[in-house]
Protein backbone atom coordinates (compact mmCIF):
# COMPACT_ATOMS: atom_id res chain seq x y z
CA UNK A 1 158.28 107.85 118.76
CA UNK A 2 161.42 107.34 117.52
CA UNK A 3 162.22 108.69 113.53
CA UNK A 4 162.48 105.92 111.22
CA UNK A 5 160.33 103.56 113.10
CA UNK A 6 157.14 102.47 112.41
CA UNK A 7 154.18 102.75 114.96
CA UNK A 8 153.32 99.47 116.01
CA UNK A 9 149.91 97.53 114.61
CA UNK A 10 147.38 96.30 117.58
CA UNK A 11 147.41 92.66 118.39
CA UNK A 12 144.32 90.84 117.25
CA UNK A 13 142.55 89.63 114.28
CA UNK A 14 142.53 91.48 110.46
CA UNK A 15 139.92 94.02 110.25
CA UNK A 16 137.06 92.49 109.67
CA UNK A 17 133.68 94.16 107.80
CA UNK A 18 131.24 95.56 110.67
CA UNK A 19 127.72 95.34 109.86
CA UNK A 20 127.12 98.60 108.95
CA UNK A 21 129.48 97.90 105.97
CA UNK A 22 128.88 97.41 102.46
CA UNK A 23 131.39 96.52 100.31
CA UNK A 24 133.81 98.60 102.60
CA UNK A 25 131.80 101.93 102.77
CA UNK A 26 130.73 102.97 105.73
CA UNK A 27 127.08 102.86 105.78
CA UNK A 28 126.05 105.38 108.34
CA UNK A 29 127.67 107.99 106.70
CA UNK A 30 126.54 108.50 103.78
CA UNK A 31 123.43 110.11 102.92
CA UNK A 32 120.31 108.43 101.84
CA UNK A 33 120.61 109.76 98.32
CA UNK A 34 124.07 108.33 98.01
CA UNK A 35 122.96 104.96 99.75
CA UNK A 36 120.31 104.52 97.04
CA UNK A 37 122.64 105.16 94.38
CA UNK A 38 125.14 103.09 95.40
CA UNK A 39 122.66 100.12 95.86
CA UNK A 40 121.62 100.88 92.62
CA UNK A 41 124.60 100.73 90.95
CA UNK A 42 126.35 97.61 92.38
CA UNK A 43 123.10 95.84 91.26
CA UNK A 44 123.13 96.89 88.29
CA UNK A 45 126.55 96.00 87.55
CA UNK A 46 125.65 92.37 88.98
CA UNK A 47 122.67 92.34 86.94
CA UNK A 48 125.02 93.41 83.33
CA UNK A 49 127.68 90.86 84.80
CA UNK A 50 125.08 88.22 85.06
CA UNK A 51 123.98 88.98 81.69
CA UNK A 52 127.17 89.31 80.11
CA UNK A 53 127.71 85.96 81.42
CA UNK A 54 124.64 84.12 79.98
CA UNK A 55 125.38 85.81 76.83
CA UNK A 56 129.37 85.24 76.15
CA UNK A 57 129.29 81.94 78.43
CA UNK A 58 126.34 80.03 78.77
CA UNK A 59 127.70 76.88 79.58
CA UNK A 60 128.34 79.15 82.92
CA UNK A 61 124.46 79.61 83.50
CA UNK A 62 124.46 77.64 86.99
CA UNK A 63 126.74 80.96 88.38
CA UNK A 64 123.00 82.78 87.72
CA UNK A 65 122.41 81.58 91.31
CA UNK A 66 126.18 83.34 92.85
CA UNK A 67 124.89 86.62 90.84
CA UNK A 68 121.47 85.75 92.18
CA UNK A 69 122.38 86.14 95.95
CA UNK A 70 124.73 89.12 95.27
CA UNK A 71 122.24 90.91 93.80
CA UNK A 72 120.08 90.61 97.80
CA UNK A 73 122.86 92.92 99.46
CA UNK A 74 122.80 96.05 96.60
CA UNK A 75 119.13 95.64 96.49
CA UNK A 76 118.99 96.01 100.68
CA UNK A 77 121.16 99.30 100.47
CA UNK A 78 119.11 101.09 97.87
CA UNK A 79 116.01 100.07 99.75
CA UNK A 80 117.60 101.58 102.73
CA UNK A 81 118.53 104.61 100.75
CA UNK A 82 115.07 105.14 99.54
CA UNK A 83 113.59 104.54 102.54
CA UNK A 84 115.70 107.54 104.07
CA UNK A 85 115.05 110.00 100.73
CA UNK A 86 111.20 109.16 102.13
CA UNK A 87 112.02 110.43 105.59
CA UNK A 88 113.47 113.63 104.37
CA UNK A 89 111.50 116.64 103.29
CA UNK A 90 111.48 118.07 99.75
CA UNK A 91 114.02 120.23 100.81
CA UNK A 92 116.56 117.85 102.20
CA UNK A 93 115.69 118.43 106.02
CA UNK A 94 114.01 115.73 107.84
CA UNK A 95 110.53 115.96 108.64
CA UNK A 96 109.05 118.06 111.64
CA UNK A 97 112.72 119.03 111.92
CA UNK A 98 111.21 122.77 110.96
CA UNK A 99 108.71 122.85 113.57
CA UNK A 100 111.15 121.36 116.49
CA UNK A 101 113.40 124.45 115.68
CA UNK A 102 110.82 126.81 116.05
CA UNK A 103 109.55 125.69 118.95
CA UNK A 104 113.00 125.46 120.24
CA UNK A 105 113.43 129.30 119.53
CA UNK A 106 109.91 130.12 121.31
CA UNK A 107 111.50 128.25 124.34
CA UNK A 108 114.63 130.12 124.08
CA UNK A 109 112.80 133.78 122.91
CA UNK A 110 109.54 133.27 125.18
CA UNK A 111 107.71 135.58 121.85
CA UNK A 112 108.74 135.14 118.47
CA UNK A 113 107.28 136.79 114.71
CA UNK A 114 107.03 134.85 111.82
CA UNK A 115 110.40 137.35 110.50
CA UNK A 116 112.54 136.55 113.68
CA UNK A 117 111.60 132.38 113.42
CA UNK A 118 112.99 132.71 110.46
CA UNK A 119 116.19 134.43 111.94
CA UNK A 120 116.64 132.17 114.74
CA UNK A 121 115.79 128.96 112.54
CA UNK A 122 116.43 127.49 109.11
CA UNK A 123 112.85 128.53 107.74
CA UNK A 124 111.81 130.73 105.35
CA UNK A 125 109.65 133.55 106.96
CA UNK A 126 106.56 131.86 105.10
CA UNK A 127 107.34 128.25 106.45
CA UNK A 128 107.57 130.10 109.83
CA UNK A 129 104.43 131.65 109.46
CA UNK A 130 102.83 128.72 108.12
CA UNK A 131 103.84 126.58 111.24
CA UNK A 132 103.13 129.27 113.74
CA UNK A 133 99.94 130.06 112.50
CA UNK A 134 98.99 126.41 112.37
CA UNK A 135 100.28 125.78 115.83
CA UNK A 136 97.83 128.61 116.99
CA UNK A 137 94.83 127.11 115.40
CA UNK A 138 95.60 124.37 117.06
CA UNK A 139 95.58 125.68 120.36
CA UNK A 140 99.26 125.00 121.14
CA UNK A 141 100.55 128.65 121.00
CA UNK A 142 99.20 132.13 122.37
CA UNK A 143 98.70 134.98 119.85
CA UNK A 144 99.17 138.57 120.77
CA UNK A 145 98.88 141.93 118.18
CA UNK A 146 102.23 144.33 118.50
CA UNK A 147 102.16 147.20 116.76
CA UNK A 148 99.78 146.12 114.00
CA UNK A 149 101.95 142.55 114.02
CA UNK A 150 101.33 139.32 115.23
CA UNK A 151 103.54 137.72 117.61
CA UNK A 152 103.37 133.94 118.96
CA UNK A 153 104.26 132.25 122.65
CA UNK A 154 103.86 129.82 124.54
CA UNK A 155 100.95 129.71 126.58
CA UNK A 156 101.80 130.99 130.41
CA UNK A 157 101.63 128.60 132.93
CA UNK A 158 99.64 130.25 135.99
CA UNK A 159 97.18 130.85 132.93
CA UNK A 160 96.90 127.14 132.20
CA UNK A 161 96.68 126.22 136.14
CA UNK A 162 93.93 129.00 136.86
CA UNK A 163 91.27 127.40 134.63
């Protein structure tokens, strides 16, 4: 491109709001947390506006109704937003995430300890522990004693097929 020229704007129609918009923020990325505040603050400021009004103006009380309908798209976002805080974990992470990366690392490994799940993965060596332990009870996962230490894998296949 030439200097001093300016690059040249695609043909078509202004930029219009996709539906994944909200009051020109991209909705898909940003976090649920951030979603729920946001919902929760437009509404509120509708809500004080709408108060405001009534108070200062009330001669202006049939623009309750404008406010009214506002007030649907905030209250939308922060039940999205709180909806997706439910998904997540108490520790940000979505739920069964934990146990998908473990057994993803038992695929990968073939035997895996509660200390090197928590290596390969973003567990704690007790979450790891926890999980593999309750994978085992549950018949999912074969447990073998290593020098005084308990490792997990996944069951063998000719072992499965033989019974």
């Amino acid at each position: 491109m030439a200097k001093g020229k300016k690059a040249a704007r695609p043909a078509g129609p202004p930029h219009r709001a996709r539906p994944d918009e909200f009051f020109g923020l991209d909705l898909e990325r940003l976090s649920p947390r951030a979603q729920a505040l946001t919902g929760l603050t437009v509404g509120g400021l509708i809500l004080a506006g709408a108060a405001l009004l009534l108070a200062l103006r009330p001669e202006f009380f049939w623009l309750i109704f404008v406010f009214g309908w506002a007030v649907f798209p905030a209250l939308g976002l922060f039940a999205r937003g709180v909806a997706g805080l439910a998904d997540l974990g108490s520790d940000g992470r979505a739920a069964g995430s934990g146990e998908r990366e473990l057994l993803e690392a038992l695929r990968r490994r073939g035997e895996i300890t509660p200390v090197e799940a928590a290596m390969e993965t973003s567990l704690t060596v007790r979450e790891a522990e926890r999980l593999l332990k309750e994978l085992a009870e549950g018949g999912h996962l074969d447990v073998r004693v290593r020098g005084g230490g308990l490792s997990y894998s996944l069951w063998e296949r000719e072992g499965l097929e033989g019974r």
